[in-house]
C-alpha atoms as a PDB file:
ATOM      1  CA  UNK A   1     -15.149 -10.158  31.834  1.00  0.00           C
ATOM      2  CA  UNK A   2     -11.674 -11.569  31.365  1.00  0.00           C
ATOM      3  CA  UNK A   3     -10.072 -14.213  33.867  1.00  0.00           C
ATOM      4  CA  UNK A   4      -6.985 -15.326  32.814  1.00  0.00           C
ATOM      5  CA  UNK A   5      -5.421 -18.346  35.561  1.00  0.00           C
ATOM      6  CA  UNK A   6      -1.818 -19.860  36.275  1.00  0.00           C
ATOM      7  CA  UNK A   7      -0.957 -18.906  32.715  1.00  0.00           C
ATOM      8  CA  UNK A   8       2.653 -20.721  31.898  1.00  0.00           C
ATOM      9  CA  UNK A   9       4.501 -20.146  28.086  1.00  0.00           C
ATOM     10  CA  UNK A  10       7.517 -21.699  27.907  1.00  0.00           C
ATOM     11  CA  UNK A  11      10.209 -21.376  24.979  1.00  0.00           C
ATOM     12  CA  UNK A  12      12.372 -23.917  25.587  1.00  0.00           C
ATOM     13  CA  UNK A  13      14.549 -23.526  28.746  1.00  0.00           C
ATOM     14  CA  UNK A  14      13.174 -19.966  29.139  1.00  0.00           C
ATOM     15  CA  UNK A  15       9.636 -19.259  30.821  1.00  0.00           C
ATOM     16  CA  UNK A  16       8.448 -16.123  29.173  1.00  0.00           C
ATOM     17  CA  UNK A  17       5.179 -16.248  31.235  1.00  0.00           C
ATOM     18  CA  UNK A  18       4.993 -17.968  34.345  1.00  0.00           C
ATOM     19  CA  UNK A  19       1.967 -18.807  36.397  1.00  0.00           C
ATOM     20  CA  UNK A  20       0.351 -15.431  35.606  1.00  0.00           C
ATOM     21  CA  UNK A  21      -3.575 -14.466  36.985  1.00  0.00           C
ATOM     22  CA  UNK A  22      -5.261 -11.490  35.637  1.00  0.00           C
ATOM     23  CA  UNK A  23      -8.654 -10.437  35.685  1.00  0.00           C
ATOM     24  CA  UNK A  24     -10.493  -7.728  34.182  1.00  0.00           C
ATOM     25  CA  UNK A  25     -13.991  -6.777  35.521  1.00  0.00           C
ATOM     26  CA  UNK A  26     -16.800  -5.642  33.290  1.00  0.00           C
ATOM     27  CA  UNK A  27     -16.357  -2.532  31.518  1.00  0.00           C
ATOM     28  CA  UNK A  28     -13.289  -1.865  33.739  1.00  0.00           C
ATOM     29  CA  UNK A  29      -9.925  -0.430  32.540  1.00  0.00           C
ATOM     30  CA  UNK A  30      -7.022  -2.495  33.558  1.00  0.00           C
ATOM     31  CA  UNK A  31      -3.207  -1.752  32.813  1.00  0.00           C
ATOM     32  CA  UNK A  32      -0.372  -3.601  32.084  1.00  0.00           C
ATOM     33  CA  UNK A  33       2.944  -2.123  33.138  1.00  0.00           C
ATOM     34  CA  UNK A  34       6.689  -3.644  33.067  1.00  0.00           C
ATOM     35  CA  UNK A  35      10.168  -3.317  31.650  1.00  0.00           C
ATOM     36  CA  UNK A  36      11.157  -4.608  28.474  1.00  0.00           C
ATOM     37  CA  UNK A  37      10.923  -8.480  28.910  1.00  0.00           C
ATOM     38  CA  UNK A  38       8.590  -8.746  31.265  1.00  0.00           C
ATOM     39  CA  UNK A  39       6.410 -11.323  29.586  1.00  0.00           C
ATOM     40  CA  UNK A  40       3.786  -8.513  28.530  1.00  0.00           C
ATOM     41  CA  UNK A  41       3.198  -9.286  24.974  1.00  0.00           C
ATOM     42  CA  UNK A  42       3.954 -13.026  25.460  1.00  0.00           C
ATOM     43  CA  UNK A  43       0.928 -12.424  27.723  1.00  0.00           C
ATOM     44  CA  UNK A  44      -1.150 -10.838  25.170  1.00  0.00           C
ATOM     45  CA  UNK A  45      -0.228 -13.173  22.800  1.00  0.00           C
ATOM     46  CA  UNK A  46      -2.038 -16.116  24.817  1.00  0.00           C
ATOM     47  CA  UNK A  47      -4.961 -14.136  25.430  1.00  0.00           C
ATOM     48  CA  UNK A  48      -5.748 -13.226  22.236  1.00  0.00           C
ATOM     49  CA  UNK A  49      -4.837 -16.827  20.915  1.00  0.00           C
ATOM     50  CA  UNK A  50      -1.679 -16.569  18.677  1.00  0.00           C
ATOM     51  CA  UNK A  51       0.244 -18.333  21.391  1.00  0.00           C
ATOM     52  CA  UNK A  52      -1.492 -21.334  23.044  1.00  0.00           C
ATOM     53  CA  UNK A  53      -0.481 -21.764  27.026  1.00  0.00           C
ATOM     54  CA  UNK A  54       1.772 -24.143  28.259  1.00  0.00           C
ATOM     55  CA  UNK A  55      -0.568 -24.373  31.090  1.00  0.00           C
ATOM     56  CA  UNK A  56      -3.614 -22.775  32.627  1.00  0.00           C
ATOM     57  CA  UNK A  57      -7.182 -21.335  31.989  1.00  0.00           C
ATOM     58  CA  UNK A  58      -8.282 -18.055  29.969  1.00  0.00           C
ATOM     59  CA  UNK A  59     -12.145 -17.263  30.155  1.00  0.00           C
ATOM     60  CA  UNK A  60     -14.763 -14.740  28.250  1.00  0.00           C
ATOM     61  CA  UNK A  61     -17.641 -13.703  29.999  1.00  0.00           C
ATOM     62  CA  UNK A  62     -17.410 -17.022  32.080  1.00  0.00           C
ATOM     63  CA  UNK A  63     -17.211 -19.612  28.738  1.00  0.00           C
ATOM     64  CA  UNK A  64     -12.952 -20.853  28.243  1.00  0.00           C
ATOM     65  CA  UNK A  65     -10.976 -19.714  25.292  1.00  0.00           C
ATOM     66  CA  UNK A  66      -7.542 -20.818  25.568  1.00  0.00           C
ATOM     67  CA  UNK A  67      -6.702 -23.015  22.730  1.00  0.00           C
ATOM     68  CA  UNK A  68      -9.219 -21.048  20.256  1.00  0.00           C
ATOM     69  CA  UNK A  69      -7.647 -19.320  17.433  1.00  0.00           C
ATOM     70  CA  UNK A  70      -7.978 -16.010  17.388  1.00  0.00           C
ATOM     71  CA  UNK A  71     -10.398 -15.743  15.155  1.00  0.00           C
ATOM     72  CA  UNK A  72     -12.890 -17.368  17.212  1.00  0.00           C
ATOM     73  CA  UNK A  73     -11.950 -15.150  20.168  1.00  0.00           C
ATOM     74  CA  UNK A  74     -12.102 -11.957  18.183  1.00  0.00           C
ATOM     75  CA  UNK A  75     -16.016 -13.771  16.756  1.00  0.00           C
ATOM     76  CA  UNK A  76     -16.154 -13.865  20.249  1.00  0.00           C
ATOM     77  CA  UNK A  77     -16.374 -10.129  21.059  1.00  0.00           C
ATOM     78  CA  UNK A  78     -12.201 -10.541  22.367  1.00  0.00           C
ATOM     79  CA  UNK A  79     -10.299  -7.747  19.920  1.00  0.00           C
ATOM     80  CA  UNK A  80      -6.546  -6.921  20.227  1.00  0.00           C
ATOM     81  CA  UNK A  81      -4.509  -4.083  18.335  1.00  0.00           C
ATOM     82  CA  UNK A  82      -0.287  -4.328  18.196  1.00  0.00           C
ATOM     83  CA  UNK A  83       2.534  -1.736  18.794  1.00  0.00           C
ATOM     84  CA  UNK A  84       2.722  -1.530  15.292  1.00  0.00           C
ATOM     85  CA  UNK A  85      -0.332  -0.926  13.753  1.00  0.00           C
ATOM     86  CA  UNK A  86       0.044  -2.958  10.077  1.00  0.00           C
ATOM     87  CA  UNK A  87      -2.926  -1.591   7.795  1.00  0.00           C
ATOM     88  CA  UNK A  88      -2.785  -2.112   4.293  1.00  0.00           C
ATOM     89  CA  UNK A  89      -0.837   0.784   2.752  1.00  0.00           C
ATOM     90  CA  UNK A  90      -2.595   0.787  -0.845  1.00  0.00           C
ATOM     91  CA  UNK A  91      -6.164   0.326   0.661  1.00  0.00           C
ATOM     92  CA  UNK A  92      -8.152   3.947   1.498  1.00  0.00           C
ATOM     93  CA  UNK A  93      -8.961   4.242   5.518  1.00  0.00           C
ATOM     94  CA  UNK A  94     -11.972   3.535   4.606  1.00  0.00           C
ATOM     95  CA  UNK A  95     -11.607   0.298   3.057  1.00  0.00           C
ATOM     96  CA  UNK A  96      -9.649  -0.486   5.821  1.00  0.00           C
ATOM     97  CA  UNK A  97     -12.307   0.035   8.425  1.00  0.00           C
ATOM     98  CA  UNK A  98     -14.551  -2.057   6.748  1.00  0.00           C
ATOM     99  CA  UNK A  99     -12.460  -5.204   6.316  1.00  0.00           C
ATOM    100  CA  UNK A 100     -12.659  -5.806  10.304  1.00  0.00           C
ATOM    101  CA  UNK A 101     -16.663  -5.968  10.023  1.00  0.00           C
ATOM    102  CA  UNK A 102     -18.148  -9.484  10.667  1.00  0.00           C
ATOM    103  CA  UNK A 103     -20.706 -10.927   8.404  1.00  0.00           C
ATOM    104  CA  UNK A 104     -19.796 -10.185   5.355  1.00  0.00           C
ATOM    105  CA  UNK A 105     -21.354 -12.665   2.715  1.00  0.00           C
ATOM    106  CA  UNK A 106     -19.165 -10.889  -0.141  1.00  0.00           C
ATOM    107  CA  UNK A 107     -16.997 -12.780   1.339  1.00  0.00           C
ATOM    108  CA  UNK A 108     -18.460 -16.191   0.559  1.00  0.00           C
ATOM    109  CA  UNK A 109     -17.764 -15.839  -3.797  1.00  0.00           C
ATOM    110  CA  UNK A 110     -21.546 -17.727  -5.278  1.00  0.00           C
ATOM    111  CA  UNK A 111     -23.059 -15.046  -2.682  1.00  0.00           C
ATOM    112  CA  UNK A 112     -22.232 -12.077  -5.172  1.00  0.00           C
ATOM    113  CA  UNK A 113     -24.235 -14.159  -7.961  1.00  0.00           C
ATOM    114  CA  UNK A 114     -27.047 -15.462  -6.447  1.00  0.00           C
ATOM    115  CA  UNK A 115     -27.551 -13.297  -3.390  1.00  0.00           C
ATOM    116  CA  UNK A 116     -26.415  -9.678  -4.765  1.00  0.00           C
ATOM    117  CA  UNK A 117     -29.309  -7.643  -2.899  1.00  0.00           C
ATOM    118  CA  UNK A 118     -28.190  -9.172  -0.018  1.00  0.00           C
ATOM    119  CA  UNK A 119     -24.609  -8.707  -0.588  1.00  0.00           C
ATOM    120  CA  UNK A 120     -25.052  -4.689  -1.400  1.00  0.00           C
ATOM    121  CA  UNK A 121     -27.125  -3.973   1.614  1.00  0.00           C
ATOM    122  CA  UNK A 122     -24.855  -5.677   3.621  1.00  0.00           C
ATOM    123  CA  UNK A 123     -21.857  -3.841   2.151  1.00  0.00           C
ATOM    124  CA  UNK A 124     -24.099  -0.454   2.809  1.00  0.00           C
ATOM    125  CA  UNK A 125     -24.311  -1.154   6.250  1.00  0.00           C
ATOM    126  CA  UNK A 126     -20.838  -2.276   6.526  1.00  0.00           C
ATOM    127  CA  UNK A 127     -19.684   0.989   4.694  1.00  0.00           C
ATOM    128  CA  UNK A 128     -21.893   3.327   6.902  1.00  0.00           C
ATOM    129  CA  UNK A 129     -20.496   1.615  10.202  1.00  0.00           C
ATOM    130  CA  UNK A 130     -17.118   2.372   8.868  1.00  0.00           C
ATOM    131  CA  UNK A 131     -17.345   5.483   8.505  1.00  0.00           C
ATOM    132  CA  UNK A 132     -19.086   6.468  11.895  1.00  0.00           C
ATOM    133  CA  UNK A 133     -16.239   4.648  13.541  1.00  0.00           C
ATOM    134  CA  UNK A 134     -13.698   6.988  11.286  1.00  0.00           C
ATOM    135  CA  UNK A 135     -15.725   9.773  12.516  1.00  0.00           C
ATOM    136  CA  UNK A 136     -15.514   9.052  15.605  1.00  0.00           C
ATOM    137  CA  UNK A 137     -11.529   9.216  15.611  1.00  0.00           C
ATOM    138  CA  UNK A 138     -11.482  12.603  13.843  1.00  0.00           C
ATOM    139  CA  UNK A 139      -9.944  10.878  10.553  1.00  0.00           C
ATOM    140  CA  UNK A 140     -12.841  11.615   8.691  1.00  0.00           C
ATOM    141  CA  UNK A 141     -10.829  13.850   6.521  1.00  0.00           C
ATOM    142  CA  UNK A 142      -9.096  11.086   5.282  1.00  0.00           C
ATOM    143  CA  UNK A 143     -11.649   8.994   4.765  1.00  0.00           C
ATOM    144  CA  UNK A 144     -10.502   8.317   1.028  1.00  0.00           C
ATOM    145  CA  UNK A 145      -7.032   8.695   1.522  1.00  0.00           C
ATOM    146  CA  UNK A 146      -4.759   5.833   1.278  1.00  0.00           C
ATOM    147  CA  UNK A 147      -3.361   4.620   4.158  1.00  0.00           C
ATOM    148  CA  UNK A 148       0.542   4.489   3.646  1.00  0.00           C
ATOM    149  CA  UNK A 149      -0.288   8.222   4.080  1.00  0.00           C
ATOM    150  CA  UNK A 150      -1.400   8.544   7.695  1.00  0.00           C
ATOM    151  CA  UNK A 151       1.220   9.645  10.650  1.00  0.00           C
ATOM    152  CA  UNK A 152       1.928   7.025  13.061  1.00  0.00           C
ATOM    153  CA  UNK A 153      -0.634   8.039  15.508  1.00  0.00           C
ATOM    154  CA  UNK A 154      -3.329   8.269  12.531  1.00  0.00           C
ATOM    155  CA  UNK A 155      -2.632   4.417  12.181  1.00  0.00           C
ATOM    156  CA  UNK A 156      -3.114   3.748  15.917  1.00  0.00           C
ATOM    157  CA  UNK A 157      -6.669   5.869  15.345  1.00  0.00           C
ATOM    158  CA  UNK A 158      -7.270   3.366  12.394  1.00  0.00           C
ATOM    159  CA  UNK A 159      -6.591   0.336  13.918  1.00  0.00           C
ATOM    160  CA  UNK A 160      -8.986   1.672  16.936  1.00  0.00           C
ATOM    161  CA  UNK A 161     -11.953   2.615  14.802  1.00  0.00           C
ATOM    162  CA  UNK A 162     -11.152  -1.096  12.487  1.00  0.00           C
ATOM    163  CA  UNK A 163     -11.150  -3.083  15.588  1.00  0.00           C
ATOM    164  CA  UNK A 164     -14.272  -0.866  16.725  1.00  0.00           C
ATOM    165  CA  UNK A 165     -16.520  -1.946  13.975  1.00  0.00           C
ATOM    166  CA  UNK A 166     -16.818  -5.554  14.918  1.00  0.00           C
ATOM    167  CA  UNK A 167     -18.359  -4.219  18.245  1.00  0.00           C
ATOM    168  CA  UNK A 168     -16.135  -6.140  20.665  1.00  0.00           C
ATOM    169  CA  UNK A 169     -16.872  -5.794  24.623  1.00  0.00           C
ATOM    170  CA  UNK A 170     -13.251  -6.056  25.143  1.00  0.00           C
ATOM    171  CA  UNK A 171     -10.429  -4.693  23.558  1.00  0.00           C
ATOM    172  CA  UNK A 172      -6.688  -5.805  24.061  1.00  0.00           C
ATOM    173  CA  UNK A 173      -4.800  -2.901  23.376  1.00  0.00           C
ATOM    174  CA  UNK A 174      -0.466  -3.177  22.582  1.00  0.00           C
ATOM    175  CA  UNK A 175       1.257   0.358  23.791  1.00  0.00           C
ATOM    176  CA  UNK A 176      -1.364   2.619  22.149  1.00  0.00           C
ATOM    177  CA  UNK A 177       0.983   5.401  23.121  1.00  0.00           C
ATOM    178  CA  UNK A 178       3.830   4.560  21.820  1.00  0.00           C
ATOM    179  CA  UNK A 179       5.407   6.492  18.928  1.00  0.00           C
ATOM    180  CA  UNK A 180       2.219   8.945  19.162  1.00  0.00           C
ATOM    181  CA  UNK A 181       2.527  13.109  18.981  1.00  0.00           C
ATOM    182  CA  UNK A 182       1.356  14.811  22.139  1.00  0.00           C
ATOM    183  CA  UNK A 183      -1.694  15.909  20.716  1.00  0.00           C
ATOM    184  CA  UNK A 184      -2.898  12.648  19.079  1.00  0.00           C
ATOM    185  CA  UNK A 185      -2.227  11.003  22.457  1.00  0.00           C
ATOM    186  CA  UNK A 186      -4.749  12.899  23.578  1.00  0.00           C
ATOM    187  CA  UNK A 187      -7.304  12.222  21.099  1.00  0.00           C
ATOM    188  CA  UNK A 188      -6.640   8.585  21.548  1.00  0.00           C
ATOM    189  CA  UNK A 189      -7.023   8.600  25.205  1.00  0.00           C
ATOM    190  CA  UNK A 190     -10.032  10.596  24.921  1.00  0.00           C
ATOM    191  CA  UNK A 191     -11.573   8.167  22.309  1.00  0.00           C
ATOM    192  CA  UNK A 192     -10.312   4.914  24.993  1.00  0.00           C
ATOM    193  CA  UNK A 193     -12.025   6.349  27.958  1.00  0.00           C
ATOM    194  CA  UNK A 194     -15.411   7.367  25.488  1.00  0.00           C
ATOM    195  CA  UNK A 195     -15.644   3.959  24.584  1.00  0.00           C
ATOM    196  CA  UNK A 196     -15.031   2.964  27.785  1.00  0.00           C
ATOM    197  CA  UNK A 197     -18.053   5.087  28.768  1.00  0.00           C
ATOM    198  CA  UNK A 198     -20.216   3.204  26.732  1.00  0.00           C
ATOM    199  CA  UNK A 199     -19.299  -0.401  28.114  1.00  0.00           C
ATOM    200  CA  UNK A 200     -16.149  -1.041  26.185  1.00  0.00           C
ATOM    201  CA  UNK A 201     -13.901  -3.052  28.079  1.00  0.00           C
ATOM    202  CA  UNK A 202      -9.512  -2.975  28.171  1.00  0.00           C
ATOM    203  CA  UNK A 203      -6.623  -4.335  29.275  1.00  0.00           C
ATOM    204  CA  UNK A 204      -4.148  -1.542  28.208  1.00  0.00           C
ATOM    205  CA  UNK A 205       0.035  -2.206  28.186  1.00  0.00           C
ATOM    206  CA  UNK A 206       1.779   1.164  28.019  1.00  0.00           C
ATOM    207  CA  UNK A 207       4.628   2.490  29.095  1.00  0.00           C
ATOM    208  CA  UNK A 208       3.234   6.355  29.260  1.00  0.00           C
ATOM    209  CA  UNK A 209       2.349   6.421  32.842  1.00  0.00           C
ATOM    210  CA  UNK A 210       0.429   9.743  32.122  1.00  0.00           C
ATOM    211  CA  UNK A 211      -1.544   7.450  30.159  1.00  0.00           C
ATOM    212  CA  UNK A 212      -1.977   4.498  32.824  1.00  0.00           C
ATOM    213  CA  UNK A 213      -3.189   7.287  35.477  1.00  0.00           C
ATOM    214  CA  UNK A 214      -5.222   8.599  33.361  1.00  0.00           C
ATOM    215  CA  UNK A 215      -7.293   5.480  32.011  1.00  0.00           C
ATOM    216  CA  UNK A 216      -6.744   2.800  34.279  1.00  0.00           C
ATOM    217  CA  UNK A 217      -8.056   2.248  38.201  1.00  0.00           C
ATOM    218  CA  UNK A 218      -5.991  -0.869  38.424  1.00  0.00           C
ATOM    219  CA  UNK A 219      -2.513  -1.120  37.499  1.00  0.00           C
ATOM    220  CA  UNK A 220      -0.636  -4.725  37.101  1.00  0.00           C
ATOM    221  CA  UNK A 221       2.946  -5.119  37.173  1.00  0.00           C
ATOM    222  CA  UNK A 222       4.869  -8.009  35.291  1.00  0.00           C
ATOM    223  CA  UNK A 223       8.722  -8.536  35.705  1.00  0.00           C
ATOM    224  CA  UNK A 224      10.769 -11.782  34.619  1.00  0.00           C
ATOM    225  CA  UNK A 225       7.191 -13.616  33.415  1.00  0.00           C
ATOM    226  CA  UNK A 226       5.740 -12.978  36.627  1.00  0.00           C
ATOM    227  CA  UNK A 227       3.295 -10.894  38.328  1.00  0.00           C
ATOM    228  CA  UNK A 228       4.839  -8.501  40.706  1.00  0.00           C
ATOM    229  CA  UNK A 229       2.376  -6.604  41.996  1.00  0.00           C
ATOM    230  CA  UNK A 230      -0.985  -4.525  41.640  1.00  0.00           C
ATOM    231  CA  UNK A 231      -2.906  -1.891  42.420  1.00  0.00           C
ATOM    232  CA  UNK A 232      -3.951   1.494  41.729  1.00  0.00           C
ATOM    233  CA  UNK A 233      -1.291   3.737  39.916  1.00  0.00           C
ATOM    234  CA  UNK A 234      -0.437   5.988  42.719  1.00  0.00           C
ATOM    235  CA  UNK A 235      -0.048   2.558  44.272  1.00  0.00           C
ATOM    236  CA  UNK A 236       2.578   0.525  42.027  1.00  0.00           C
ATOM    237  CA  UNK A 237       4.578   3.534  41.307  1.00  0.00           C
ATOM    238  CA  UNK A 238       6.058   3.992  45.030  1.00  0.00           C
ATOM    239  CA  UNK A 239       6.009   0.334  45.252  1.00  0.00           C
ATOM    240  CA  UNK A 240       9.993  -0.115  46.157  1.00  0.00           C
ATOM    241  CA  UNK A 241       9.977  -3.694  43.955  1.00  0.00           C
ATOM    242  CA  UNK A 242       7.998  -1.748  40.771  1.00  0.00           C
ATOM    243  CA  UNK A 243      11.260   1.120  41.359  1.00  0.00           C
ATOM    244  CA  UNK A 244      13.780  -2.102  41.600  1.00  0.00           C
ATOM    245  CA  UNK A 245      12.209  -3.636  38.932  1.00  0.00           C
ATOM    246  CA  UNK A 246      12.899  -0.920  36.154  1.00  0.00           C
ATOM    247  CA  UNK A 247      15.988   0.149  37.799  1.00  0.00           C
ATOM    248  CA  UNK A 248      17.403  -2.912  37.681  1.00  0.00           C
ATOM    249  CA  UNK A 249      16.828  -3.084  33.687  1.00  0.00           C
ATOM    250  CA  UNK A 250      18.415   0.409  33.378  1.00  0.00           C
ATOM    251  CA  UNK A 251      21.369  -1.153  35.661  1.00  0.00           C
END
């Protein structure tokens, strides 16, 4: 689904990413483990397009994307969420939801004069998506509400269900984890491996390894820009370089 080869970012004399190969298969869960530094975001970053590589090949479902911006890759069916989920605060959940939906020809302004039927049952359609996706994270009790109100976790909910309803076949997904209650880490597991279920492909980073074992069969391990190892997590946590690796950023 995802083939990502020899990937190389430079910042000047510093090689954030260097000569990196992932791959993801169809419909597979893959994670993305390191310490702080490793490259992992920097990675992201030129997968989903908001960093172009210094060097090497990303692929789609076989067609090349590097050097598309991301809004082509997430047209694409390539979606990505971040650490810190950014929704806009004034805007209800719902609202939010729907601005993620493709094909909307409210967008386009003469559309709203001379195509309004089409406009309106587009917007219907959109709306209705929305909210199944909103449903399907349990925040359908705040479907009106504004979001500056939701809990941190809530927001990593929203940003699933508002990347959901574009319908991608792969989702990049930053630390989903992180900053999340017990109880809502749950619920977003849950929801990752449901999706999964039904097709939905990921490449996860987290640094939860409750999380890792419990979504991913394949673990990969970046350290200094570089792969370092992979496997399964059982695997890559009794791996002595994975233990040097993170010991040596405590050190």
């Amino acid at each position: 689904m995802l083939k990502a080869e020899r990937l190389f970012k430079r910042f000047g004399g510093v090689t954030a990413v260097g000569g990196v190969s992932i791959e993801v298969p169809p419909a597979g869960i893959v994670g993305l483990i390191g310490p702080n530094g490793a490259g992992k975001t920097t990675l992201f970053n030129c997968l989903a397009g908001s960093l172009r590589p210094d060097a090497g090949e990303v692929a789609f479902e076989g067609q090349r994307i590097d050097g598309l911006r991301p809004d082509a890759i997430f047209a694409r069916g390539m979606a990505r969420t971040f650490q810190i989920p950014k929704p806009f605060p004034a805007m209800s959940v719902l609202d939010n939801v729907m601005l993620a939906a493709p094909d909307q020809p409210g967008e386009r302004f003469h559309l709203n004069w001379v195509a309004r039927g089409r406009v309106a049952a587009r917007e219907r359609e959109v709306a209705e998506a929305a909210r199944g996706w909103i449903d399907f994270v349990g925040l359908t009790h705040l479907v009106d509400a504004p979001a500056r109100i939701l809990s941190g976790g809530q927001r990593k909910l929203l940003e699933l269900a508002r990347v959901m309803v574009a319908e991608p076949r792969l989702v990049l997904l930053d630390e989903p984890g992180a900053g999340v209650s017990p109880h809502l880490l749950e619920t977003i597991v849950d929801r990752i491996a449901e999706l999964n279920r039904r097709g939905v492909g990921f490449l996860v980073i987290e640094h939860n390894m409750d999380v890792i074992t419990a979504l991913c069969r394949t673990v990969v391990v970046m350290a200094e820009g570089q792969v370092l190892t992979a496997g399964s997590p059982a695997e890559v946590v009794r791996d002595p370089r994975v233990i040097d690796a993170y010991l040596g950023q405590a050190a």
